[in-house]
N, C-alpha and C. Protein backbone atom coordinates (compact mmCIF):
# COMPACT_ATOMS: atom_id res chain seq x y z
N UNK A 1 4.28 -0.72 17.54
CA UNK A 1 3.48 -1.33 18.60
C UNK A 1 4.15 -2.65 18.95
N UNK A 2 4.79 -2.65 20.07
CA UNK A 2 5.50 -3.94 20.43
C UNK A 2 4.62 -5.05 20.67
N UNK A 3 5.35 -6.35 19.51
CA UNK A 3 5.10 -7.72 19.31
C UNK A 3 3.78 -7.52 18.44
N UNK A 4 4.17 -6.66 17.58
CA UNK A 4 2.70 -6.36 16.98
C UNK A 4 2.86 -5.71 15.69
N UNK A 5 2.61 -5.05 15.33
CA UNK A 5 2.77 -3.92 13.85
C UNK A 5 2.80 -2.59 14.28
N UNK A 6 3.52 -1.84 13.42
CA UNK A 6 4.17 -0.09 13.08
C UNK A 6 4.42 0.30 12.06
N UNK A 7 4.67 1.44 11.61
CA UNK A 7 4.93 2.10 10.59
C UNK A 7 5.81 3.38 11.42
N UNK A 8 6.54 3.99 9.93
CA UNK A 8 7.70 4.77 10.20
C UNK A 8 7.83 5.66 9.35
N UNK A 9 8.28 6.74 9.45
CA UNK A 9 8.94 7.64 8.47
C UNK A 9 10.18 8.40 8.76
N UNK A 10 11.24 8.11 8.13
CA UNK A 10 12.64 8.44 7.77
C UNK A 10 12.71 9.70 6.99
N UNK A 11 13.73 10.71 6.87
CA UNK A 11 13.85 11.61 6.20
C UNK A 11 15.03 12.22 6.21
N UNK A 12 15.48 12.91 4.81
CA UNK A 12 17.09 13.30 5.10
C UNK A 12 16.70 15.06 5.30
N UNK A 13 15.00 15.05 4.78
CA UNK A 13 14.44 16.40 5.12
C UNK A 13 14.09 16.74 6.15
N UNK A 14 13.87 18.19 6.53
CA UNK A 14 13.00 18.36 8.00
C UNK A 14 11.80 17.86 8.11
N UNK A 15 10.94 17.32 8.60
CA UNK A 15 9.67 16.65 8.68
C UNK A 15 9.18 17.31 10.06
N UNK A 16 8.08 16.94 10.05
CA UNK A 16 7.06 17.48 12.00
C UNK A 16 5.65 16.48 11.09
N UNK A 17 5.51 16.26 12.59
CA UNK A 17 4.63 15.24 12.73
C UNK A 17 3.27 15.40 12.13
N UNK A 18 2.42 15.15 11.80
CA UNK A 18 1.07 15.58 11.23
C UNK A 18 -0.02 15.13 12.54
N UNK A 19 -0.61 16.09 13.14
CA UNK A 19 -1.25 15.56 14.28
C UNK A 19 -2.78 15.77 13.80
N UNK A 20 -3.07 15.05 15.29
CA UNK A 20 -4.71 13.90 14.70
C UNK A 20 -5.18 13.46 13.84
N UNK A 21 -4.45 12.23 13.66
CA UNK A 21 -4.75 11.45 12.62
C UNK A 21 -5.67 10.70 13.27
N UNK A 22 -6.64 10.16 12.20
CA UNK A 22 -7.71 9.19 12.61
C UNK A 22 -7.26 8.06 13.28
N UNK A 23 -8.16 7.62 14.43
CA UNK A 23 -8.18 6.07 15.01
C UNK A 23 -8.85 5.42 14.47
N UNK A 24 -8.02 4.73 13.39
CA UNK A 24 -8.76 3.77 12.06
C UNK A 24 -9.39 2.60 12.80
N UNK A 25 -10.74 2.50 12.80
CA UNK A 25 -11.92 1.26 13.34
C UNK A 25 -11.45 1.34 14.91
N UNK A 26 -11.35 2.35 15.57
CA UNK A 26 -11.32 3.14 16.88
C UNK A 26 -10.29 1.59 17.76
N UNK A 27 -8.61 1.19 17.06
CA UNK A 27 -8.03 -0.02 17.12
C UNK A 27 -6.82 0.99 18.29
N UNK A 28 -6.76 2.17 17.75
CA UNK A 28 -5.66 3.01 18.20
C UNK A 28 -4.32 1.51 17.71
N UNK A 29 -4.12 1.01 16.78
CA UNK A 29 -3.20 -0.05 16.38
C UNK A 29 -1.76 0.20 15.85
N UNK A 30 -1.37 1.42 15.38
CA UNK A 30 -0.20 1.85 15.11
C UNK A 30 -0.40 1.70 13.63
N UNK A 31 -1.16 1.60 12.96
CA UNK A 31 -1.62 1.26 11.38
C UNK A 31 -1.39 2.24 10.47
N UNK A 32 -0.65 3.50 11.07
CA UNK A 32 -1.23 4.76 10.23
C UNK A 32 0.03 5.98 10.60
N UNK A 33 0.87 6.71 10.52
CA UNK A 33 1.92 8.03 10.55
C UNK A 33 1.48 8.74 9.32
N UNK A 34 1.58 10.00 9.71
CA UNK A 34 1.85 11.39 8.84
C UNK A 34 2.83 12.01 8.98
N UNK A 35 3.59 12.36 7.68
CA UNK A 35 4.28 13.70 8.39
C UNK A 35 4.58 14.67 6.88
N UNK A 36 4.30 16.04 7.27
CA UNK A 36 5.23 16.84 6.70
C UNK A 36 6.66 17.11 5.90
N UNK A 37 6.78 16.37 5.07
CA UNK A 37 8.65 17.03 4.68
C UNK A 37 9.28 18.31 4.02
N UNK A 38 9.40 19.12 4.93
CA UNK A 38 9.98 20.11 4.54
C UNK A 38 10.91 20.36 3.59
N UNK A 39 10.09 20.41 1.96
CA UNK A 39 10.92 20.51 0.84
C UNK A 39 10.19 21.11 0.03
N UNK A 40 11.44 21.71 -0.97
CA UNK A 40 10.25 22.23 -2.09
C UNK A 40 9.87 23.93 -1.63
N UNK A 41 8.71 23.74 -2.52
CA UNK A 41 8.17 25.22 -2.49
C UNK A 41 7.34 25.56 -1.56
N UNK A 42 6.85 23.72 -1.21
CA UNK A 42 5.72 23.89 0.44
C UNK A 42 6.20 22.19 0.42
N UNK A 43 5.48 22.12 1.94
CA UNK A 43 5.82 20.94 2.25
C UNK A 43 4.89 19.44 1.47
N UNK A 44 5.82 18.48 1.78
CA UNK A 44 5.03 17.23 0.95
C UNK A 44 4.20 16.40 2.34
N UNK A 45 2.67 16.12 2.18
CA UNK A 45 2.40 15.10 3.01
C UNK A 45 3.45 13.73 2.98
N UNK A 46 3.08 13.21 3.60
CA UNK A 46 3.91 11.51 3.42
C UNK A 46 3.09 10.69 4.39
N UNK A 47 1.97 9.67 3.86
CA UNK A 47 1.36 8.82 4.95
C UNK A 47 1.35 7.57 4.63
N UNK A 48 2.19 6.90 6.03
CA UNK A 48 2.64 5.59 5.41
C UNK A 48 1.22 4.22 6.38
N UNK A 49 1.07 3.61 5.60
CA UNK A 49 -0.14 2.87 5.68
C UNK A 49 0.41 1.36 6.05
N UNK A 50 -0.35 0.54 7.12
CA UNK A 50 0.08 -0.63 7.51
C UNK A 50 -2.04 -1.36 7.74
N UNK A 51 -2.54 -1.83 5.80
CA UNK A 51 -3.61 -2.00 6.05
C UNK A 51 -3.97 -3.29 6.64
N UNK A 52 -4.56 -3.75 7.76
CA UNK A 52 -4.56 -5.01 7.80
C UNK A 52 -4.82 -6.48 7.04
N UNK A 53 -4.25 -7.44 7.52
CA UNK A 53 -3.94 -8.76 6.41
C UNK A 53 -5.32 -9.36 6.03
N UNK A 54 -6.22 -9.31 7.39
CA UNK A 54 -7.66 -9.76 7.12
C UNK A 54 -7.89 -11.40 7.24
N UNK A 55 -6.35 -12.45 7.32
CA UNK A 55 -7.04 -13.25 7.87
C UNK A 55 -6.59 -14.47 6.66
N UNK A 56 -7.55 -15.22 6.42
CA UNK A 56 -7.46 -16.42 5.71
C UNK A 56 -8.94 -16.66 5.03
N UNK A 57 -9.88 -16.24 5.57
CA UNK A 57 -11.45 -16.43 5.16
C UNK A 57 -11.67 -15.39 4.66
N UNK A 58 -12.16 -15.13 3.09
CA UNK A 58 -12.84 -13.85 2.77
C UNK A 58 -14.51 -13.75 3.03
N UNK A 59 -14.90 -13.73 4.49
CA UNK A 59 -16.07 -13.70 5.03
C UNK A 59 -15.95 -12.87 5.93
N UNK A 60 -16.70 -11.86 6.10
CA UNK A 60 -16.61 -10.77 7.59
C UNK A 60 -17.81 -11.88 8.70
N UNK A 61 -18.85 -12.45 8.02
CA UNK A 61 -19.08 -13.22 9.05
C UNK A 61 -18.48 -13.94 9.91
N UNK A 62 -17.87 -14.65 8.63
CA UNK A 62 -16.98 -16.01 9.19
C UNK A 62 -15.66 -15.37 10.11
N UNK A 63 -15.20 -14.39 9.63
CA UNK A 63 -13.65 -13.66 9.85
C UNK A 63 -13.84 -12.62 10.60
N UNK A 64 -13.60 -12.38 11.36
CA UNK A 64 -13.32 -10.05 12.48
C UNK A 64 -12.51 -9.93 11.86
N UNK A 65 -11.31 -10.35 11.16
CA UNK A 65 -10.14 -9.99 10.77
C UNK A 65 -10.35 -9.72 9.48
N UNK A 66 -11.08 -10.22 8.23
CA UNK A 66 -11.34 -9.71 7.37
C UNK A 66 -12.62 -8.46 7.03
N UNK A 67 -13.28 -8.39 8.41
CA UNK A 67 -14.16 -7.29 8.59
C UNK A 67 -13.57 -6.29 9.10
N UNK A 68 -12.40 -6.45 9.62
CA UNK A 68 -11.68 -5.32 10.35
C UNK A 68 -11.14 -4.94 8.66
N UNK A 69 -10.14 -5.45 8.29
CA UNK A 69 -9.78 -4.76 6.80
C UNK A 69 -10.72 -3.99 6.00
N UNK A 70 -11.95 -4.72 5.67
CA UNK A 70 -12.70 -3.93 4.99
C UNK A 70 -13.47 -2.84 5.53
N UNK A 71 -13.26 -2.56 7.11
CA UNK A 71 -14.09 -1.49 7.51
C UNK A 71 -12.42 -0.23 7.65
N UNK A 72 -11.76 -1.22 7.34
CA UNK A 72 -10.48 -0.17 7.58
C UNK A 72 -10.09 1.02 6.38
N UNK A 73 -10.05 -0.34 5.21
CA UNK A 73 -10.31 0.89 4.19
C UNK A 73 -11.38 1.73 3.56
N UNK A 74 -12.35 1.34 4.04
CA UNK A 74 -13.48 2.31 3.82
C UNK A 74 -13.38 3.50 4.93
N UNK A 75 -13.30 2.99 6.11
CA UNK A 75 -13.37 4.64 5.97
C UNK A 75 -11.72 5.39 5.73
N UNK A 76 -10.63 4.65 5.24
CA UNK A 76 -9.64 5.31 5.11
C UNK A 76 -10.41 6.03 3.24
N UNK A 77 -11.05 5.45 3.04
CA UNK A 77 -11.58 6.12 1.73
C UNK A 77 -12.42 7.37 2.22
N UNK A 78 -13.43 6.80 2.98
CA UNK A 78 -13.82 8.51 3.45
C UNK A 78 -13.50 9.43 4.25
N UNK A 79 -12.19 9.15 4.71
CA UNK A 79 -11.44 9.90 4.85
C UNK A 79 -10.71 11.11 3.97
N UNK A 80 -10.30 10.45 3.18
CA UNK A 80 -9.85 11.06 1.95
C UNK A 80 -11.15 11.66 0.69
N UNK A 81 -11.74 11.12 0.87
CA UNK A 81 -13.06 11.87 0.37
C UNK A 81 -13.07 13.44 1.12
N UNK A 82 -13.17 13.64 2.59
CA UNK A 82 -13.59 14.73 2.90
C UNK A 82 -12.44 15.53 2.84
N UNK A 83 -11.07 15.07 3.07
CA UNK A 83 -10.39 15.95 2.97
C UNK A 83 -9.14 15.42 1.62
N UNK A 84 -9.39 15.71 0.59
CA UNK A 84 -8.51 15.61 -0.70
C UNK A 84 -7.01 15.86 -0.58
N UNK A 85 -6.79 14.90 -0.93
CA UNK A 85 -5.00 14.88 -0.91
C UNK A 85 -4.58 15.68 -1.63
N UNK A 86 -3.52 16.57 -1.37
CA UNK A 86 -2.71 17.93 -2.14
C UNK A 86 -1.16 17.88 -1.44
N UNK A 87 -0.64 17.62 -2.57
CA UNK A 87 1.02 17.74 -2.71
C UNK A 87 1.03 16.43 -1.25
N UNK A 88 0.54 15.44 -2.08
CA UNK A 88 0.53 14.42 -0.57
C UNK A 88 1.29 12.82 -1.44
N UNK A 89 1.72 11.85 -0.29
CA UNK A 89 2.47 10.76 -0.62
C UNK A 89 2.08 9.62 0.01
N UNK A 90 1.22 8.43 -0.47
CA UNK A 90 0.88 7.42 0.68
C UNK A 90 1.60 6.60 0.08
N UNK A 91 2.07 5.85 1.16
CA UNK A 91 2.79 4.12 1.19
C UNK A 91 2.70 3.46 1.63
N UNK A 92 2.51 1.98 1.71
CA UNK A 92 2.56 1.53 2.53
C UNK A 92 2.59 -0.13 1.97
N UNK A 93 2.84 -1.11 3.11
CA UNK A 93 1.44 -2.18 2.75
C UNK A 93 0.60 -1.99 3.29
N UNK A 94 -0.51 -2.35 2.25
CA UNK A 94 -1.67 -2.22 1.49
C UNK A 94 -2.79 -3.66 2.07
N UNK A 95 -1.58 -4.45 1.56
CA UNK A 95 -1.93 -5.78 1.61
C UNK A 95 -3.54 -6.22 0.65
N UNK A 96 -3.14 -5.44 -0.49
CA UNK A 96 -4.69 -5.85 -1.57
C UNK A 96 -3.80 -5.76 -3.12
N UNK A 97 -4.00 -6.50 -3.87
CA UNK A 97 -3.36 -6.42 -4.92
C UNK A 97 -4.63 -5.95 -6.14
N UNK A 98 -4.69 -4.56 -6.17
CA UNK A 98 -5.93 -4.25 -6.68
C UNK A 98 -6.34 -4.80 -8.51
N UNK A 99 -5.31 -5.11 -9.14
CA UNK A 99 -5.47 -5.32 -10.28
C UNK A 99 -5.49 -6.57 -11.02
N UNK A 100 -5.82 -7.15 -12.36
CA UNK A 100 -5.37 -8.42 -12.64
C UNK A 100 -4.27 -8.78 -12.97
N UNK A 101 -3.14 -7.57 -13.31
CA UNK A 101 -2.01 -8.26 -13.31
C UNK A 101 -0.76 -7.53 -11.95
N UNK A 102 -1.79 -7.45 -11.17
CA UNK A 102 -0.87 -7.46 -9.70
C UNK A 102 -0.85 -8.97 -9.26
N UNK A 103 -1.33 -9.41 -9.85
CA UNK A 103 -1.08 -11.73 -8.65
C UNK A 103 -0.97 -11.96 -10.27
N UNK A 104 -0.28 -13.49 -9.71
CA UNK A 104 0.37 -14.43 -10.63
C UNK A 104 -1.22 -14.98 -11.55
N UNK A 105 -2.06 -15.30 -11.13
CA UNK A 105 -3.24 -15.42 -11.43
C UNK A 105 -4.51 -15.46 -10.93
N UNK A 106 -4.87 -14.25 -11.83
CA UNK A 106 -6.14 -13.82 -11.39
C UNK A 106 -7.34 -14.69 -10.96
N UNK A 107 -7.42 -15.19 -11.86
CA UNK A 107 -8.79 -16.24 -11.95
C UNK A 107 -8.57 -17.16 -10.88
N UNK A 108 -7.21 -17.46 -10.40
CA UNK A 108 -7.41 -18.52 -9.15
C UNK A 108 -7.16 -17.88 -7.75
N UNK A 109 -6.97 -16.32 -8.16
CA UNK A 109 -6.76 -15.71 -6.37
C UNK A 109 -8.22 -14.71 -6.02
N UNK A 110 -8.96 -14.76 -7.34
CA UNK A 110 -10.43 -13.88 -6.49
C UNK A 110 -11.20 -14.61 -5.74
N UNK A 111 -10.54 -15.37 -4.87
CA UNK A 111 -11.24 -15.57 -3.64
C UNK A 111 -10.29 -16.34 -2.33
N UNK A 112 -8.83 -16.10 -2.63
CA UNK A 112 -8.01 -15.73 -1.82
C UNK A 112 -8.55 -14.04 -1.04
N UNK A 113 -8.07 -14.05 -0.12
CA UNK A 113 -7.61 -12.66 1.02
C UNK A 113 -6.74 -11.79 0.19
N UNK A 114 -6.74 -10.63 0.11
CA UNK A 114 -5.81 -9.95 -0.92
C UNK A 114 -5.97 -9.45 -2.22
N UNK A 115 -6.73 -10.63 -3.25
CA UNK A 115 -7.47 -10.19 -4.49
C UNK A 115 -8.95 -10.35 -4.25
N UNK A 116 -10.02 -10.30 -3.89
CA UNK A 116 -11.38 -10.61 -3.73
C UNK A 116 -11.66 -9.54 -4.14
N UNK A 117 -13.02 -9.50 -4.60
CA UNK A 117 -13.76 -7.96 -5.75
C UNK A 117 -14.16 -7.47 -4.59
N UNK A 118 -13.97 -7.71 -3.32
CA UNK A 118 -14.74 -6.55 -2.41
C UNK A 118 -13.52 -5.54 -2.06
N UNK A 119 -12.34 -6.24 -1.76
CA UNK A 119 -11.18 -5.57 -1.68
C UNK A 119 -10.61 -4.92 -2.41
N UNK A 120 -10.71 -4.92 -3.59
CA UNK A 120 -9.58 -4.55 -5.03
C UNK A 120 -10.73 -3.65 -5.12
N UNK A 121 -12.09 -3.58 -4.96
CA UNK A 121 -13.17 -2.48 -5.18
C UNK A 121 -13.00 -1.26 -4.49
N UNK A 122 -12.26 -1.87 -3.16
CA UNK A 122 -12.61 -0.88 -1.96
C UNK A 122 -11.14 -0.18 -2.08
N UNK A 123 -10.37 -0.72 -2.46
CA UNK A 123 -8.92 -0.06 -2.31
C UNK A 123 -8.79 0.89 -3.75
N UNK A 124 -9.57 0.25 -5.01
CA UNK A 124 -9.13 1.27 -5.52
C UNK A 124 -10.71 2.31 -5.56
N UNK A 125 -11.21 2.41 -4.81
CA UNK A 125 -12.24 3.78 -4.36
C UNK A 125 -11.31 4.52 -3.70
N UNK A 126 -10.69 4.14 -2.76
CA UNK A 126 -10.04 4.80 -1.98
C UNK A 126 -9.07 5.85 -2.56
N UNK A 127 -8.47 4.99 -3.85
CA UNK A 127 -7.12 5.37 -4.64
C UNK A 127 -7.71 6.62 -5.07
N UNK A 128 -8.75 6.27 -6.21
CA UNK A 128 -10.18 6.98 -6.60
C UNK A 128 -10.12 8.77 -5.50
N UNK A 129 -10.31 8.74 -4.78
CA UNK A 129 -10.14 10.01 -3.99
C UNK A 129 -8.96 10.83 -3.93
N UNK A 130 -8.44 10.74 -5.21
CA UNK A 130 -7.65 11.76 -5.66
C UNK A 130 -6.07 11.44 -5.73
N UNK A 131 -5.74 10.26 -5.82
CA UNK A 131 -4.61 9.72 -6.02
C UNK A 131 -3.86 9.26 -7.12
N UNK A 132 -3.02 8.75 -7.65
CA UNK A 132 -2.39 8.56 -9.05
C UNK A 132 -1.68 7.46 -8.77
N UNK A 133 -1.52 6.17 -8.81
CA UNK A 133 -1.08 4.98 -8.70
C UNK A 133 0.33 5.16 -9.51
N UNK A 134 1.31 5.52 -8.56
CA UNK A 134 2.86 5.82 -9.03
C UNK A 134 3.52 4.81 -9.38
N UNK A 135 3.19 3.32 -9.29
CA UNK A 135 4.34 2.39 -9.80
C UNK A 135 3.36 2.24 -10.73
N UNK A 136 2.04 2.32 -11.46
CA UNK A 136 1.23 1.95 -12.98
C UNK A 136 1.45 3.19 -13.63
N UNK A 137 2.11 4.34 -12.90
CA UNK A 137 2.23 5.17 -13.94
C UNK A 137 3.51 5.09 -14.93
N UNK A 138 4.69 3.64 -14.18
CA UNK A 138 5.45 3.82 -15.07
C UNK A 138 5.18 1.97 -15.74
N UNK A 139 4.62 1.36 -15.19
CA UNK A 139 4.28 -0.03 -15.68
C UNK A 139 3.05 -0.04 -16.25
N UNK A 140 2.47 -0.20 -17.18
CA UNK A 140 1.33 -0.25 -17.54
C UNK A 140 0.59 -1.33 -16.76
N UNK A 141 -0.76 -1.39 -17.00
CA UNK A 141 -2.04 -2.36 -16.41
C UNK A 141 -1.72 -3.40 -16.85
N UNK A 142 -0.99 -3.72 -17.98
CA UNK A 142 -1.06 -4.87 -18.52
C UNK A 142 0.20 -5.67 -18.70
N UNK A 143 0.93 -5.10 -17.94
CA UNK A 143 2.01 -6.36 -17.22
C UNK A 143 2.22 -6.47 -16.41
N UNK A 144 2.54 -7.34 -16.01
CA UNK A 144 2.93 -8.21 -14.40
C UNK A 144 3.74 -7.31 -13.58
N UNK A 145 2.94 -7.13 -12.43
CA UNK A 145 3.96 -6.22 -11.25
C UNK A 145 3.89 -7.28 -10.42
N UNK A 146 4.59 -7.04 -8.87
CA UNK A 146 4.58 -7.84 -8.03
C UNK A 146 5.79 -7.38 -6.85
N UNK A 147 5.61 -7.18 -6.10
CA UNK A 147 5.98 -6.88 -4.38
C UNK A 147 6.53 -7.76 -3.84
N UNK A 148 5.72 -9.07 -3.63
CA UNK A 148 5.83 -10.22 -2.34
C UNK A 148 5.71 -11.02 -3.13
N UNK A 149 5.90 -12.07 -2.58
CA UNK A 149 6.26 -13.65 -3.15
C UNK A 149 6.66 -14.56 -1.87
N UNK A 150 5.48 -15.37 -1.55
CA UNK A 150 5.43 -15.93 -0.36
C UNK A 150 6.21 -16.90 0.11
N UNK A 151 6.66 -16.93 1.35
CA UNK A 151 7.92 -17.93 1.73
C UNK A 151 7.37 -19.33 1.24
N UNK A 152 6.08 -19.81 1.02
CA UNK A 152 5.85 -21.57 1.19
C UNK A 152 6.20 -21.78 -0.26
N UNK A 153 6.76 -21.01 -1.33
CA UNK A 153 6.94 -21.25 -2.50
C UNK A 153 8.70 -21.60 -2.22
N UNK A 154 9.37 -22.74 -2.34
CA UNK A 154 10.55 -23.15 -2.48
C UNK A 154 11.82 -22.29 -3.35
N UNK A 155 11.16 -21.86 -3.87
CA UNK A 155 12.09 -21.54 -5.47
C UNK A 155 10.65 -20.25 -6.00
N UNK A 156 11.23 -19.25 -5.50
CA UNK A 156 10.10 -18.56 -5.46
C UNK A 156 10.39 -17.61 -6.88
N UNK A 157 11.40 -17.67 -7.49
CA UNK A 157 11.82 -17.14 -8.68
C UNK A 157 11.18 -18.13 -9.50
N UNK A 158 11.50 -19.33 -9.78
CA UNK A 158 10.96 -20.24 -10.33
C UNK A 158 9.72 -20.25 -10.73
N UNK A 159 8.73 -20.22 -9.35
CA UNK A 159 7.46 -20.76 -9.26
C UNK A 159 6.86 -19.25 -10.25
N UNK A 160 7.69 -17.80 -9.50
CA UNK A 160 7.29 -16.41 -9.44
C UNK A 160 5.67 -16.34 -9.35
N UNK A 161 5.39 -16.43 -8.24
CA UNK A 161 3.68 -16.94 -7.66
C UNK A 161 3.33 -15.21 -6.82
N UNK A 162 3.68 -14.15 -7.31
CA UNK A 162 3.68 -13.04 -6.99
C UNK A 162 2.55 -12.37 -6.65
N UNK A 163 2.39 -11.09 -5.80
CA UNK A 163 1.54 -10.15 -6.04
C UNK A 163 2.00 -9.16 -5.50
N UNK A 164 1.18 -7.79 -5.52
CA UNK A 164 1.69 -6.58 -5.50
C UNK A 164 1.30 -6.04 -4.52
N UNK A 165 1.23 -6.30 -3.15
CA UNK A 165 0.66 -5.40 -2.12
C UNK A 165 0.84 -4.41 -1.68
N UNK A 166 2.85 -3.92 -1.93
CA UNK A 166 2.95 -2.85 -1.50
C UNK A 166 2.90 -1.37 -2.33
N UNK A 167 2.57 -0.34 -2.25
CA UNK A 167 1.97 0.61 -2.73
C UNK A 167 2.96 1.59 -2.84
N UNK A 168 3.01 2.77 -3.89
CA UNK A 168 3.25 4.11 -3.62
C UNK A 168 2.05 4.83 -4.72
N UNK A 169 0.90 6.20 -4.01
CA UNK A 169 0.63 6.28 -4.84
C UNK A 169 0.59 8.14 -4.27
N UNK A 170 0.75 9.03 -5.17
CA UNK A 170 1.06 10.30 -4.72
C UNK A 170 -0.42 11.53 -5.43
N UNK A 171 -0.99 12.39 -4.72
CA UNK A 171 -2.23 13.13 -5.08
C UNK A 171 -1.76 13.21 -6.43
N UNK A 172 -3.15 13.59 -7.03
CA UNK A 172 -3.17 13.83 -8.62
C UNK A 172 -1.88 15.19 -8.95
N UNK A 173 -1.61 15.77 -8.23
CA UNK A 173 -1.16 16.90 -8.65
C UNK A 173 0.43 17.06 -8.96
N UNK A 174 0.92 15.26 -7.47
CA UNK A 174 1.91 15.64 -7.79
C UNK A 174 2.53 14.67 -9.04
N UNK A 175 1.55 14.14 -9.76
CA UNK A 175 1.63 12.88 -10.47
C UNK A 175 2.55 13.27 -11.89
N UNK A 176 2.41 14.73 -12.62
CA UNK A 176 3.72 15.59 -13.23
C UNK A 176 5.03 15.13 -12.66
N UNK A 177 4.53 14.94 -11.54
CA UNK A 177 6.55 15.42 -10.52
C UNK A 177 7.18 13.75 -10.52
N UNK A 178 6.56 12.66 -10.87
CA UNK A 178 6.99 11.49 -11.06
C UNK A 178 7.92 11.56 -12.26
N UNK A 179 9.41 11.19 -11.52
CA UNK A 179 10.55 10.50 -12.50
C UNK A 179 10.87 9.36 -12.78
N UNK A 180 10.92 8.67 -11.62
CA UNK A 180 11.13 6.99 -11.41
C UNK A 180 10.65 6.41 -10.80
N UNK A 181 10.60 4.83 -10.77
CA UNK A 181 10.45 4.23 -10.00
C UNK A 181 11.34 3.10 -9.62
N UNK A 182 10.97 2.31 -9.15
CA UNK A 182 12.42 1.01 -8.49
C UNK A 182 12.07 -0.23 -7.72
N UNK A 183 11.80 -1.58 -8.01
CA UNK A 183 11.42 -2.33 -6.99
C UNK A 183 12.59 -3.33 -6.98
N UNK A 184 12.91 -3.02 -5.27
CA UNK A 184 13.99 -4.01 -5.31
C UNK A 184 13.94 -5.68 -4.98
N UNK A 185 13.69 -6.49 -6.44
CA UNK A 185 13.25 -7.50 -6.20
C UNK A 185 14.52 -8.35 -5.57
N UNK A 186 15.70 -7.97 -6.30
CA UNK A 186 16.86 -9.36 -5.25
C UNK A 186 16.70 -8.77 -4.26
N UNK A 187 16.40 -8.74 -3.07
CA UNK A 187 16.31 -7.96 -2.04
C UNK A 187 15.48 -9.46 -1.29
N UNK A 188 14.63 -10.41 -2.02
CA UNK A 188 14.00 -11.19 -1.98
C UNK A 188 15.21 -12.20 -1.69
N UNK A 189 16.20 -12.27 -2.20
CA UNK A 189 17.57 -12.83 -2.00
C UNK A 189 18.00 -13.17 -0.59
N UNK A 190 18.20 -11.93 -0.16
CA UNK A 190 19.11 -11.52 0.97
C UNK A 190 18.87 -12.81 1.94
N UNK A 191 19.62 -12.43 2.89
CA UNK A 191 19.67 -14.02 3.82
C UNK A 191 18.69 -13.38 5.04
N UNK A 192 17.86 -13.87 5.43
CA UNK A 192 16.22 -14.23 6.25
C UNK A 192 15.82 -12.85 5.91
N UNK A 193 15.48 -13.29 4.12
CA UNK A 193 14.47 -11.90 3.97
C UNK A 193 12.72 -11.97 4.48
N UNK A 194 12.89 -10.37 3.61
CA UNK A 194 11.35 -10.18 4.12
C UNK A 194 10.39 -10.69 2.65
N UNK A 195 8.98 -11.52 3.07
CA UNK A 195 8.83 -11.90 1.68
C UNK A 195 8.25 -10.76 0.66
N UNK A 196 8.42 -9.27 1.72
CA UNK A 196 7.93 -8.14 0.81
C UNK A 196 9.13 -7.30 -0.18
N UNK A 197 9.54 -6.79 -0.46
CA UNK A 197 10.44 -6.23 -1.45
C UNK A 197 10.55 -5.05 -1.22
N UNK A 198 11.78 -4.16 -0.80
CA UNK A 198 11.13 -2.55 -0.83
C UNK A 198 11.23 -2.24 -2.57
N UNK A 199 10.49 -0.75 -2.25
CA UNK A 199 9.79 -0.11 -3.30
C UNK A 199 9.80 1.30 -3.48
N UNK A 200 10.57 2.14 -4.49
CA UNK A 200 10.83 3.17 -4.21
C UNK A 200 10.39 3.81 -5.28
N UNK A 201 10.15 5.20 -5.15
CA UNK A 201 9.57 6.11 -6.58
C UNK A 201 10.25 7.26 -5.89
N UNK A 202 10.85 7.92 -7.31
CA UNK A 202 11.66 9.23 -7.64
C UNK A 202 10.19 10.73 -7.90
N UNK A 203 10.27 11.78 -7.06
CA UNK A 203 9.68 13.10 -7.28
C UNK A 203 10.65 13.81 -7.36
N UNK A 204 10.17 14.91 -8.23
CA UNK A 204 10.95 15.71 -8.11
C UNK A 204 10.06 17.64 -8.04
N UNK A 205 10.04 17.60 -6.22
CA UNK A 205 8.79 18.46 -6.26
C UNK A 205 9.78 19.84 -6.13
């Protein structure tokens, strides 16, 4: 969506498009692609997710922008409620760091945008509808992950003031077919990076 946000999907497989997908909070915003990859024994979903940032205020009064997020992933949760993910792949940013050791610290970001108990509730309900959280299946809960690391930090290795927004998490079924995973943190390096990191996980369907 020009001067605005998109999402994409690449493939060295055959893919076709997945048609009618929902108009998440009726934005028609570009927030959302499906597609098919023709591999395997049947094809793999692949839906790459662009959830909104929500803002700076964790108030839907105070904020549209943080009411738009939280009405976004709810019904992307009942979405997936009615129709259950099978041999399926979501990615995306997320932009919610659902756990306590996805941010640098917990206790001082639940009430930042990003970690708040309404968000980390709502994202992992969503997960909850039949998904398998592919980078905790090879990191446990109880160490430090992390994605992004925000430009106003100088020395952002230093400070490492992290959290984990971006996602891969694949239906329960295909959660066997997980080999690897990969986050490319020097990537954070590169010259006018992005302050997100890509993020990759190995199937082998």
């Amino acid at each position: 969506m020009k001067s605005y946000n998109g999402v994409a999907i690449f493939s060295k497989f055959p893919l076709s498009l997945v048609p009618d997908t929902p108009d998440w909070c009726e934005k028609n915003d570009c927030r959302h692609i499906s597609a098919q990859i023709h591999v395997g024994a049947s094809p793999v979903i692949i839906h790459n997710f662009y959830v909104p940032a929500g803002g700076d205020i964790p108030d839907r009064a105070q904020n549209i922008k943080f009411g738009h997020k939280l009405d976004f992933v709810a019904e992307a949760r009942a979405h997936f409620a009615k129709y259950p993910p099978h041999r399926a792949v979501l990615v995306g940013d997320l932009n919610i760091a659902p756990l306590e050791n996805d941010v640098w610290s917990h206790k001082q970001l639940l009430d930042i945008v990003s970690h708040t108990p309404v968000e980390t509730t709502g994202l992992n309900a969503w997960m909850a509808e039949g998904f398998t959280d592919a980078l905790r299946h090879f990191v446990p809960p109880e160490e430090k992950l992390y994605t992004w690391w925000s430009y106003r930090n100088r020395d952002w290795r230093a400070s490492n003031r992290g959290r984990r927004l971006d996602h891969v998490w694949v239906s329960d079924d295909l959660a066997k077919h997980l080999v690897s995973h990969k986050i490319l943190v020097d990537a954070r390096d590169w010259e006018q990076p992005s302050d997100h990191v890509p993020v990759s996980v190995t199937l082998k369907v």
